[in-house]
N, C-alpha and C. Protein backbone atom coordinates (compact mmCIF):
# COMPACT_ATOMS: atom_id res chain seq x y z
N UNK A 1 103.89 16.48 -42.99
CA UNK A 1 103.91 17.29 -41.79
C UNK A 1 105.00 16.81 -40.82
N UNK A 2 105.13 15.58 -40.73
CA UNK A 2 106.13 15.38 -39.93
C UNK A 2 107.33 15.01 -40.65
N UNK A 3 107.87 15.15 -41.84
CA UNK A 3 109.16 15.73 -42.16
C UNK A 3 109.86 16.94 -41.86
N UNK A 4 108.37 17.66 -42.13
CA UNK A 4 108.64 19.43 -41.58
C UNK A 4 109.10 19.59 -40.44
N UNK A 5 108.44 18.94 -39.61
CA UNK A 5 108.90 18.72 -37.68
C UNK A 5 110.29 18.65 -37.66
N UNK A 6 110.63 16.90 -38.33
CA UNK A 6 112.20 16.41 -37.96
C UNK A 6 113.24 17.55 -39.16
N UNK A 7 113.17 18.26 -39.80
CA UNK A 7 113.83 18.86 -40.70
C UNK A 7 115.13 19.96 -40.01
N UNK A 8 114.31 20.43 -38.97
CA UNK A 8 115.73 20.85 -38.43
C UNK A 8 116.38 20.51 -37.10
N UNK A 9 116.22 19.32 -37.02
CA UNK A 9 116.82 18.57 -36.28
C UNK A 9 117.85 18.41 -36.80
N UNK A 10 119.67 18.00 -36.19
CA UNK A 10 120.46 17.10 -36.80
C UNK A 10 121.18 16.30 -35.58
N UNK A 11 120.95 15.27 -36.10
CA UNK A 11 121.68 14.71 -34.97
C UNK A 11 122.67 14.26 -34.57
N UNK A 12 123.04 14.27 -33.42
CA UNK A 12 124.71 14.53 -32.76
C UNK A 12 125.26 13.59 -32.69
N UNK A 13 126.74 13.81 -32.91
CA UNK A 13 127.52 12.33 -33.07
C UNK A 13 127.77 11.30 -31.89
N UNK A 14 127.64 10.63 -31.81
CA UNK A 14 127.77 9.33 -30.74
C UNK A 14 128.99 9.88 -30.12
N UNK A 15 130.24 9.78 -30.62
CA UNK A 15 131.32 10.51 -30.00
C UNK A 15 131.60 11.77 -30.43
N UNK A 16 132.68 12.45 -30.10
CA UNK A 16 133.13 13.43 -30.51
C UNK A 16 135.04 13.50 -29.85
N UNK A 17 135.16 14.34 -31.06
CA UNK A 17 137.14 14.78 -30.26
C UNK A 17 137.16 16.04 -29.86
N UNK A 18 136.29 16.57 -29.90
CA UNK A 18 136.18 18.00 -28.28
C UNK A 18 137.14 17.41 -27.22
N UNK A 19 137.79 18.89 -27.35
CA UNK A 19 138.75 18.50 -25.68
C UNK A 19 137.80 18.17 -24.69
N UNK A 20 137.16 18.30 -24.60
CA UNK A 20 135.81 18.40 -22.99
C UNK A 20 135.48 16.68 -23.09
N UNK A 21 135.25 16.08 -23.92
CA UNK A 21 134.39 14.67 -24.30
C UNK A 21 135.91 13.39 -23.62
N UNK A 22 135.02 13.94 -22.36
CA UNK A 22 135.09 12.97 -21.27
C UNK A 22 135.51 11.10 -22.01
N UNK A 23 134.75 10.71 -22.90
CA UNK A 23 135.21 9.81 -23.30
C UNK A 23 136.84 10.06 -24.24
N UNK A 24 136.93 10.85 -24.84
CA UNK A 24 138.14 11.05 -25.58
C UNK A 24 139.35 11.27 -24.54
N UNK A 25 139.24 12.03 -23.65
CA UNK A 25 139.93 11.87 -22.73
C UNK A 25 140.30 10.40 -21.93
N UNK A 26 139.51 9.91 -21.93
CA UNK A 26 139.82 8.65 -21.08
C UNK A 26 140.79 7.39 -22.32
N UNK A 27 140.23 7.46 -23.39
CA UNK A 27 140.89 6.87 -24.26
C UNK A 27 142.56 6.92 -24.82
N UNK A 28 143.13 8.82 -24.46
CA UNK A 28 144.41 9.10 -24.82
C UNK A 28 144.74 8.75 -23.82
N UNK A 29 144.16 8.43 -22.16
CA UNK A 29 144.67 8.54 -21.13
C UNK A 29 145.07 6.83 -20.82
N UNK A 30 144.60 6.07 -22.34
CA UNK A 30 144.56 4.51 -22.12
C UNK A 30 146.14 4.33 -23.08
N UNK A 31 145.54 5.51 -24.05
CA UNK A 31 146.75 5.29 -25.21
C UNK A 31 148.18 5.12 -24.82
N UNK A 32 148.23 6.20 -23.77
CA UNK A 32 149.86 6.70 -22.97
C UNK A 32 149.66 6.20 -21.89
N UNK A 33 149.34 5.51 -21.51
CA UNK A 33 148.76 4.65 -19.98
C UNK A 33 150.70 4.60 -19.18
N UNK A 34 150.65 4.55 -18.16
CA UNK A 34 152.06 4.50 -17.71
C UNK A 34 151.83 3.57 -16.66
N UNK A 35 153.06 3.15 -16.14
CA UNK A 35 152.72 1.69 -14.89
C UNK A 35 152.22 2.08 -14.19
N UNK A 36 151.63 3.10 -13.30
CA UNK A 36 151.17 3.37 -12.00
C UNK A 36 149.54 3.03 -12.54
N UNK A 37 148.86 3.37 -13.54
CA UNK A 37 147.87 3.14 -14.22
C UNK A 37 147.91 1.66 -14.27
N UNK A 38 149.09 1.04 -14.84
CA UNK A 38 148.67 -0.48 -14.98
C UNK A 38 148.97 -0.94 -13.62
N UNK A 39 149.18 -0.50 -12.29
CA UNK A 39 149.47 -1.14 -11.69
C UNK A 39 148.00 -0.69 -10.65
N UNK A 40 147.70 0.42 -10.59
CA UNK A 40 146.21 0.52 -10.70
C UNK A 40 145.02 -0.76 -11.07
N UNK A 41 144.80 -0.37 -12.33
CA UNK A 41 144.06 -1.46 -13.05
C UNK A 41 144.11 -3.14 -12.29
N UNK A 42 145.54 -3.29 -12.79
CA UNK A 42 145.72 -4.66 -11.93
C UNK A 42 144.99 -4.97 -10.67
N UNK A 43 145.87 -4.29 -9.71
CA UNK A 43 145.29 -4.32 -8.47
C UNK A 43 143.87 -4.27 -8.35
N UNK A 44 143.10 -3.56 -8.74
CA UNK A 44 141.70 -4.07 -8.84
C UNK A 44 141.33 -5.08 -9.40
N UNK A 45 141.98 -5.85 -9.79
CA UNK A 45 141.68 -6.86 -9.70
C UNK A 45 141.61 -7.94 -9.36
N UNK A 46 142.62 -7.99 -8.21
CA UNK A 46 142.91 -8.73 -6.95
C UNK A 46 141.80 -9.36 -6.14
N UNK A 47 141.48 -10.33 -5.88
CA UNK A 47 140.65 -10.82 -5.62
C UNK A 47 139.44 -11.58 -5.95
N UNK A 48 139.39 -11.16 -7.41
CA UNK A 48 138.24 -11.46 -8.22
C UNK A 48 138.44 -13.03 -8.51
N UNK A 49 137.28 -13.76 -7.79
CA UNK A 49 137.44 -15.22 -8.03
C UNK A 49 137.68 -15.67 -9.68
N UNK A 50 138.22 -17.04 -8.56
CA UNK A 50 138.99 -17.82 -10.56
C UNK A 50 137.18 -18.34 -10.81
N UNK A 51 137.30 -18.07 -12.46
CA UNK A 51 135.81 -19.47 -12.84
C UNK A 51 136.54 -19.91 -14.31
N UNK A 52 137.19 -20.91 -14.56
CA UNK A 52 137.30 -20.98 -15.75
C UNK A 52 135.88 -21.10 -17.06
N UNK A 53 136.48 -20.09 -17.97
CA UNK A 53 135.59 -19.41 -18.75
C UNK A 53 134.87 -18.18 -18.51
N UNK A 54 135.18 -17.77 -17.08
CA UNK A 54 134.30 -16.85 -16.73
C UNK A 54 135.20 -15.60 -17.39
N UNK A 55 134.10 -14.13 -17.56
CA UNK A 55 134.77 -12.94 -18.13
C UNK A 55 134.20 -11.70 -17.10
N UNK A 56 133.78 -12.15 -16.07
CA UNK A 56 133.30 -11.32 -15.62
C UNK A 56 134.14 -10.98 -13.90
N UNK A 57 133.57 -9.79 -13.41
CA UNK A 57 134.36 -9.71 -12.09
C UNK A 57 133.54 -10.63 -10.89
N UNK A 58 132.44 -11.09 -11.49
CA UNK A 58 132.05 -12.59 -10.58
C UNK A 58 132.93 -12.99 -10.70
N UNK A 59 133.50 -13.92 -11.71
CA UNK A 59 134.70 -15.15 -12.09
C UNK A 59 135.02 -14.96 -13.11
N UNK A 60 136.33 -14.93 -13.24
CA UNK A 60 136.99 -15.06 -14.48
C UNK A 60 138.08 -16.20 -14.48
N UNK A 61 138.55 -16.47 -16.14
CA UNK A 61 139.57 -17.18 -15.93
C UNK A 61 141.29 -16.48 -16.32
N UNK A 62 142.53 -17.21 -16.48
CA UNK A 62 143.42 -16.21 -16.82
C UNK A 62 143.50 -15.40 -18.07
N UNK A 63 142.87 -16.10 -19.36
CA UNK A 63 142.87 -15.06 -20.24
C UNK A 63 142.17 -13.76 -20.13
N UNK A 64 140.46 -14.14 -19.29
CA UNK A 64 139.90 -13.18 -19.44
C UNK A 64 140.12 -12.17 -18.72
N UNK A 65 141.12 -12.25 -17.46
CA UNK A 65 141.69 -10.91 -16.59
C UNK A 65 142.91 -10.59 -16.90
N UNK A 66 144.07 -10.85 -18.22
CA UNK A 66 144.63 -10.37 -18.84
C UNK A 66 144.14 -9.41 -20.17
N UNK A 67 142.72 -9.87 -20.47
CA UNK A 67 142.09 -8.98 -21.64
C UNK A 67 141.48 -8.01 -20.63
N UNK A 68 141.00 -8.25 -19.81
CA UNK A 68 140.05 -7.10 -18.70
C UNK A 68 141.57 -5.90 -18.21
N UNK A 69 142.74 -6.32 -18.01
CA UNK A 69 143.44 -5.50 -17.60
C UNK A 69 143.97 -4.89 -18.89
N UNK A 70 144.23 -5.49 -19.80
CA UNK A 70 144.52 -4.79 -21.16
C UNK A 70 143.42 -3.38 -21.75
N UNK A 71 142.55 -4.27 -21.60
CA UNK A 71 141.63 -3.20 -22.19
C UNK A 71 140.96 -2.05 -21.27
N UNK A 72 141.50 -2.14 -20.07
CA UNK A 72 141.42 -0.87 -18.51
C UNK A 72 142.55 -0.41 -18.71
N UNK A 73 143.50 -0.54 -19.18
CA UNK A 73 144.92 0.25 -19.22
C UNK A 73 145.07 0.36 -20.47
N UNK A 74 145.49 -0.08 -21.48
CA UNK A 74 145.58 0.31 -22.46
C UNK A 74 144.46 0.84 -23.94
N UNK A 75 143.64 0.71 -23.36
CA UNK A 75 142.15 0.61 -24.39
C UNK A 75 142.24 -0.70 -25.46
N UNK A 76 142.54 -1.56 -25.28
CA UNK A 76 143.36 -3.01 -26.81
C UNK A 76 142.75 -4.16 -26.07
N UNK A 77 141.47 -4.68 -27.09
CA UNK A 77 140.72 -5.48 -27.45
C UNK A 77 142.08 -6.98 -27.44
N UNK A 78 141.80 -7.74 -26.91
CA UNK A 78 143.32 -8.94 -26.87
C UNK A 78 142.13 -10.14 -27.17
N UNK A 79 142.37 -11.54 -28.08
CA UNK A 79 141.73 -12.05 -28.27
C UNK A 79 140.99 -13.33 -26.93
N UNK A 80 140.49 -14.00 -27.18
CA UNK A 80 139.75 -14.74 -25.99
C UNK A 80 140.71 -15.72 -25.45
N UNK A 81 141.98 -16.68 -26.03
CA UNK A 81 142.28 -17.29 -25.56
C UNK A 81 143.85 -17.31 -25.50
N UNK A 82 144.50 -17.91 -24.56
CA UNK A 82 145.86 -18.10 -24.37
C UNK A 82 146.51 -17.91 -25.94
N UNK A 83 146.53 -19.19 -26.25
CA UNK A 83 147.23 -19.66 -27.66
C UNK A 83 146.81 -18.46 -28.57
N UNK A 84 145.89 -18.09 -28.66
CA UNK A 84 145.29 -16.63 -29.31
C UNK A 84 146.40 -15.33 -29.75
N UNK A 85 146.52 -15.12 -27.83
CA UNK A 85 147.35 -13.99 -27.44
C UNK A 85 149.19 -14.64 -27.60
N UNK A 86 149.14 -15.22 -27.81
CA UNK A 86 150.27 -15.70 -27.86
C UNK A 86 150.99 -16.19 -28.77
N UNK A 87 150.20 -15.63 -30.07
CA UNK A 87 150.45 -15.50 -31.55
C UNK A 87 150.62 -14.07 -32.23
N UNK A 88 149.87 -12.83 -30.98
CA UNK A 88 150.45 -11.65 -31.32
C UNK A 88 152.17 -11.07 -31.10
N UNK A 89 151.68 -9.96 -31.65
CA UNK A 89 153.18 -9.02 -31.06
C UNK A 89 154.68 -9.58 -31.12
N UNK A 90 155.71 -8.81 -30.15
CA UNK A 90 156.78 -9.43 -30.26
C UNK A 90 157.22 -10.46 -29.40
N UNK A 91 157.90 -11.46 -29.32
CA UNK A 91 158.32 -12.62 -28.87
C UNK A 91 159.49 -11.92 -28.41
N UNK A 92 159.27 -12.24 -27.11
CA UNK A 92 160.24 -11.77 -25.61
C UNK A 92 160.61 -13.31 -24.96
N UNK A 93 161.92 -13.69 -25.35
CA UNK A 93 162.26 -14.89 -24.27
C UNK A 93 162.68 -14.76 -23.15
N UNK A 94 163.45 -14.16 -22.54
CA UNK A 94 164.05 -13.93 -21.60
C UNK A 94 162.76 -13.26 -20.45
N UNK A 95 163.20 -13.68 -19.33
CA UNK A 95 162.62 -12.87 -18.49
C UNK A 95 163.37 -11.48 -18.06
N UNK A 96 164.24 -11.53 -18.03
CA UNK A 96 165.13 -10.21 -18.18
C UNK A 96 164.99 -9.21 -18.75
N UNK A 97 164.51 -9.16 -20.38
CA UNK A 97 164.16 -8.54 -21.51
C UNK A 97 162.65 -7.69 -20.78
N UNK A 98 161.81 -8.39 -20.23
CA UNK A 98 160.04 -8.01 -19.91
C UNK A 98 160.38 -6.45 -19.56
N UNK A 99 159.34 -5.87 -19.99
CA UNK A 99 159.09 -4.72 -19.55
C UNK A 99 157.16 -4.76 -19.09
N UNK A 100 156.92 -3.54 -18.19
CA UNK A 100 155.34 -3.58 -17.49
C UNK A 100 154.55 -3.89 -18.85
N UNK A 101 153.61 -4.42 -18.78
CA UNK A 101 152.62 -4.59 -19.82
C UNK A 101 152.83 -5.55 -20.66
N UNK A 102 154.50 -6.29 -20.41
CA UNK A 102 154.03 -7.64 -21.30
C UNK A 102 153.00 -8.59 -21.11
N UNK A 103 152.79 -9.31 -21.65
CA UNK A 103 152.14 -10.42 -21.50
C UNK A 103 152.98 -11.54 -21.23
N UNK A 104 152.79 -12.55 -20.00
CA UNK A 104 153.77 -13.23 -20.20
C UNK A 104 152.88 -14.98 -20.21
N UNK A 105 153.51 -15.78 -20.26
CA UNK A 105 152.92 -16.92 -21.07
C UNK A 105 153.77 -17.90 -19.91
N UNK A 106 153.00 -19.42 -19.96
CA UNK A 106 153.29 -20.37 -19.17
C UNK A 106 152.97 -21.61 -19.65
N UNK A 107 153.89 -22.72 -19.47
CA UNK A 107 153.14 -24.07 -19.94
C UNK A 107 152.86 -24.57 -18.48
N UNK A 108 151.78 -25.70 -18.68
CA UNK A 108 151.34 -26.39 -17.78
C UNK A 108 151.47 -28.40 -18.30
N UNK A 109 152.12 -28.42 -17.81
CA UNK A 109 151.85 -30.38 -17.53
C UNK A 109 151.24 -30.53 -17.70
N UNK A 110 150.11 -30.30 -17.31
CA UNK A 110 148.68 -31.03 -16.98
C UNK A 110 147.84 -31.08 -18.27
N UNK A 111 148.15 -30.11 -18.68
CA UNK A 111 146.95 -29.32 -20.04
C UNK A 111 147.93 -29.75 -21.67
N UNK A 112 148.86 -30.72 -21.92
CA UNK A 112 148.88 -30.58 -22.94
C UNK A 112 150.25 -30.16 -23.56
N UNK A 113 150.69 -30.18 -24.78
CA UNK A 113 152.11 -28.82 -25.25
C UNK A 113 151.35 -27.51 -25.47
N UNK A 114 152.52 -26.60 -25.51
CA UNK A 114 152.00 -25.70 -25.85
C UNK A 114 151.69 -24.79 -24.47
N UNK A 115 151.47 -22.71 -24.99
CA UNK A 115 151.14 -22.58 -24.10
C UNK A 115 149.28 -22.87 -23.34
N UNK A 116 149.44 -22.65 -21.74
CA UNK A 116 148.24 -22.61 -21.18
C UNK A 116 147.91 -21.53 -19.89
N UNK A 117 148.73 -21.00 -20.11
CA UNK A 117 148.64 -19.65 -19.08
C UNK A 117 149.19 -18.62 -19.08
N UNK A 118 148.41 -17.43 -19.05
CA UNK A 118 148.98 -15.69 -19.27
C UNK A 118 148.51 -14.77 -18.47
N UNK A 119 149.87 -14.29 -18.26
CA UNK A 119 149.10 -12.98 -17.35
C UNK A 119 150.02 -11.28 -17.76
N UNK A 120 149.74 -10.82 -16.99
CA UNK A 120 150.42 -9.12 -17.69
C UNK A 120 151.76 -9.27 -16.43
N UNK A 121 152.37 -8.64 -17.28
CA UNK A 121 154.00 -8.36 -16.40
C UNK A 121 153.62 -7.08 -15.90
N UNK A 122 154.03 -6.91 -14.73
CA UNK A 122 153.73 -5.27 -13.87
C UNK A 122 155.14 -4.78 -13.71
N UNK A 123 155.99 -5.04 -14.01
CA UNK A 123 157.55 -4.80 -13.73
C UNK A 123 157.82 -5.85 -12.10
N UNK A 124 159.43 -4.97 -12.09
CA UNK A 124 159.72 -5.74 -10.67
C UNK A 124 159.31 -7.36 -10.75
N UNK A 125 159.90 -7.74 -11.77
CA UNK A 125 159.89 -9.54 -11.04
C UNK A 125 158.32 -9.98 -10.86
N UNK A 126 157.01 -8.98 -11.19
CA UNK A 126 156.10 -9.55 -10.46
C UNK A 126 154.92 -9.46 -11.72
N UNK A 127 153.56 -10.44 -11.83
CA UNK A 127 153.36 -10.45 -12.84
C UNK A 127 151.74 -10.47 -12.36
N UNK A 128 150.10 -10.08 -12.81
CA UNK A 128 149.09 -10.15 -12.30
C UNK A 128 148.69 -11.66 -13.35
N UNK A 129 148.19 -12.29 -13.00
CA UNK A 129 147.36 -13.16 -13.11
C UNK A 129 145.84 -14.11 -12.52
N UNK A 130 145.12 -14.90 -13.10
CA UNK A 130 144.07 -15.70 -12.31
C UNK A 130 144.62 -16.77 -12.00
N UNK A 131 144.54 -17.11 -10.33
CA UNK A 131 145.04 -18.47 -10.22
C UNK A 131 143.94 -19.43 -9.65
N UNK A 132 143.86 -20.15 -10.26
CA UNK A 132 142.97 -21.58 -9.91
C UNK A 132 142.20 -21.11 -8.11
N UNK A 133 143.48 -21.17 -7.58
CA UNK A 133 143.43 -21.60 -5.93
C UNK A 133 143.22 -19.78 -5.69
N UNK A 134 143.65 -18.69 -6.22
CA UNK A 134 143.62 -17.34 -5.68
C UNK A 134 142.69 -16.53 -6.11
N UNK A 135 142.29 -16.68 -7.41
CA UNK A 135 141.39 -16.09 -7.78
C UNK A 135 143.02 -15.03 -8.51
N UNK A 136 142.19 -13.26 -8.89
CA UNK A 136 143.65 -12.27 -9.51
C UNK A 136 144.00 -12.21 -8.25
N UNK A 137 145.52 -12.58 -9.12
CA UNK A 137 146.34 -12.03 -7.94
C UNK A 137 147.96 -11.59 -8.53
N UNK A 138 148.54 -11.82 -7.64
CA UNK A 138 150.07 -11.06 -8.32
C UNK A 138 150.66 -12.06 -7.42
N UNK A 139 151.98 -12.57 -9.01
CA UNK A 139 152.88 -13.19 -8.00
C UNK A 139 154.43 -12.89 -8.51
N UNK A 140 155.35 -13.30 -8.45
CA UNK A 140 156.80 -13.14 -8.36
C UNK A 140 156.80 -13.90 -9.86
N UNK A 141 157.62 -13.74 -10.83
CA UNK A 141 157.80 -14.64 -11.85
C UNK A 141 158.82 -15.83 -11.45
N UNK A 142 159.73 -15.68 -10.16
CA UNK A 142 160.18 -16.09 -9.85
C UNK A 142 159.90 -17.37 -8.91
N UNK A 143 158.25 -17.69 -8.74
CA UNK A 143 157.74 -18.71 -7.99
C UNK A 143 158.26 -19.76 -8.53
N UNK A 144 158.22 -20.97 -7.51
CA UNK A 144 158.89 -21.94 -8.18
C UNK A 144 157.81 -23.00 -8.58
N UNK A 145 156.79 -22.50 -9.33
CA UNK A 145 155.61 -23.17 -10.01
C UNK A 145 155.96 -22.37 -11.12
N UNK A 146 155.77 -21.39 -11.07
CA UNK A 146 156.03 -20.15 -12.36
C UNK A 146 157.21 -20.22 -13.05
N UNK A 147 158.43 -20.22 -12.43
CA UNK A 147 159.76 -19.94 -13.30
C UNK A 147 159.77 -21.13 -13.97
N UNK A 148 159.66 -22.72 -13.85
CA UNK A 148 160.32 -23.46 -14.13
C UNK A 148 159.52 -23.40 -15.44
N UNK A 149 157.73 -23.12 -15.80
CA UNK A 149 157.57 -23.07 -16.65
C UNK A 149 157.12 -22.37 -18.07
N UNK A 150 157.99 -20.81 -17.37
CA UNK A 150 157.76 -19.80 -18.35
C UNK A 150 158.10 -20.06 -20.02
N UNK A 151 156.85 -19.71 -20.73
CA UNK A 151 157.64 -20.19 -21.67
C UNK A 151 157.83 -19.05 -22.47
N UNK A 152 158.05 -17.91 -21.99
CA UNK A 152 158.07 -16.25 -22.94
C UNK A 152 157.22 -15.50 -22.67
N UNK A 153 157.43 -13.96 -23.31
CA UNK A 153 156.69 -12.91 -23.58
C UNK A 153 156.29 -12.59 -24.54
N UNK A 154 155.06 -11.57 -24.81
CA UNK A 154 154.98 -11.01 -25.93
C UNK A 154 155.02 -9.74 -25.66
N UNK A 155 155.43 -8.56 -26.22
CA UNK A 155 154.87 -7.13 -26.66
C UNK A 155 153.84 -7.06 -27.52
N UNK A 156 152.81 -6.46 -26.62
CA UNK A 156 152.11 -5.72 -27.69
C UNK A 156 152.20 -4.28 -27.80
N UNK A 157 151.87 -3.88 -29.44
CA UNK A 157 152.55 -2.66 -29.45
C UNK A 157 151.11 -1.68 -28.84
N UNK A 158 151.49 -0.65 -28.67
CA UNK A 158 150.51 0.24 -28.25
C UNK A 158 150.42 1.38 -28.85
């Protein structure tokens, strides 16, 4: 009897690619994302205290508000840690070369060889990151904490 019930039921797909499906829309709108979008995204995130390890908009640390802005602008899952992300995509040395949406990479003294800090390039010289003392914020690549120890970019493709 109750096969008979559920029999003409069928049930509906979790997503769909209907023009109307609000989620599909938001996803092409991540696919072709353009800087005003990433510069959007970013900016909301300004302010959000530093917690190292944290992933959340309580606290985060710098990887996790380079994956939080990645995946608000572009829809792309980026892995959990510096050294991680910094084994994808293409290898950008120059700061000259960056275009919006790189990722850009930093060594630190303190922490070791190798890199230990990333944040997204927004164009214009200026780049979003988590800082210890700022929490997200945006700074010049040109700081003179920042320049001396850039150590590259990556592209990721989109």
């Amino acid at each position: 009897m109750l096969m008979s019930a559920c029999a003409g039921l069928v049930s509906a797909p979790r997503y769909t690619d209907a023009p109307q499906a609000e989620v599909v829309r938001e996803l092409a709108a991540r696919r072709w994302a353009d800087r005003k979008r990433l510069l959007r995204v970013a900016n909301s995130y300004r302010g959000v205290p530093y917690l190292w390890g944290g992933t959340t908009r309580a606290g985060m640390d710098c990887s996790a508000l380079a994956r939080a802005i990645f995946r608000e602008t572009y829809g792309i899952e980026l892995p959990r840690t510096v050294r991680q992300m910094y084994a994808l995509g293409q290898s950008i040395q120059s700061d000259k070369a960056l275009r919006a949406g790189d990722l850009v990479f930093f060594r630190d003294t303190f922490s070791g060889p190798g890199v230990s800090h990333v944040g997204v390039y927004l164009g214009d010289g200026v780049f979003a990151h988590a800082s210890a003392t700022l929490g997200g914020t945006l700074t010049p690549l040109s700081d003179a904490y920042f320049a001396c120890r850039f150590a590259g970019g990556r592209r990721i493709r989109r």
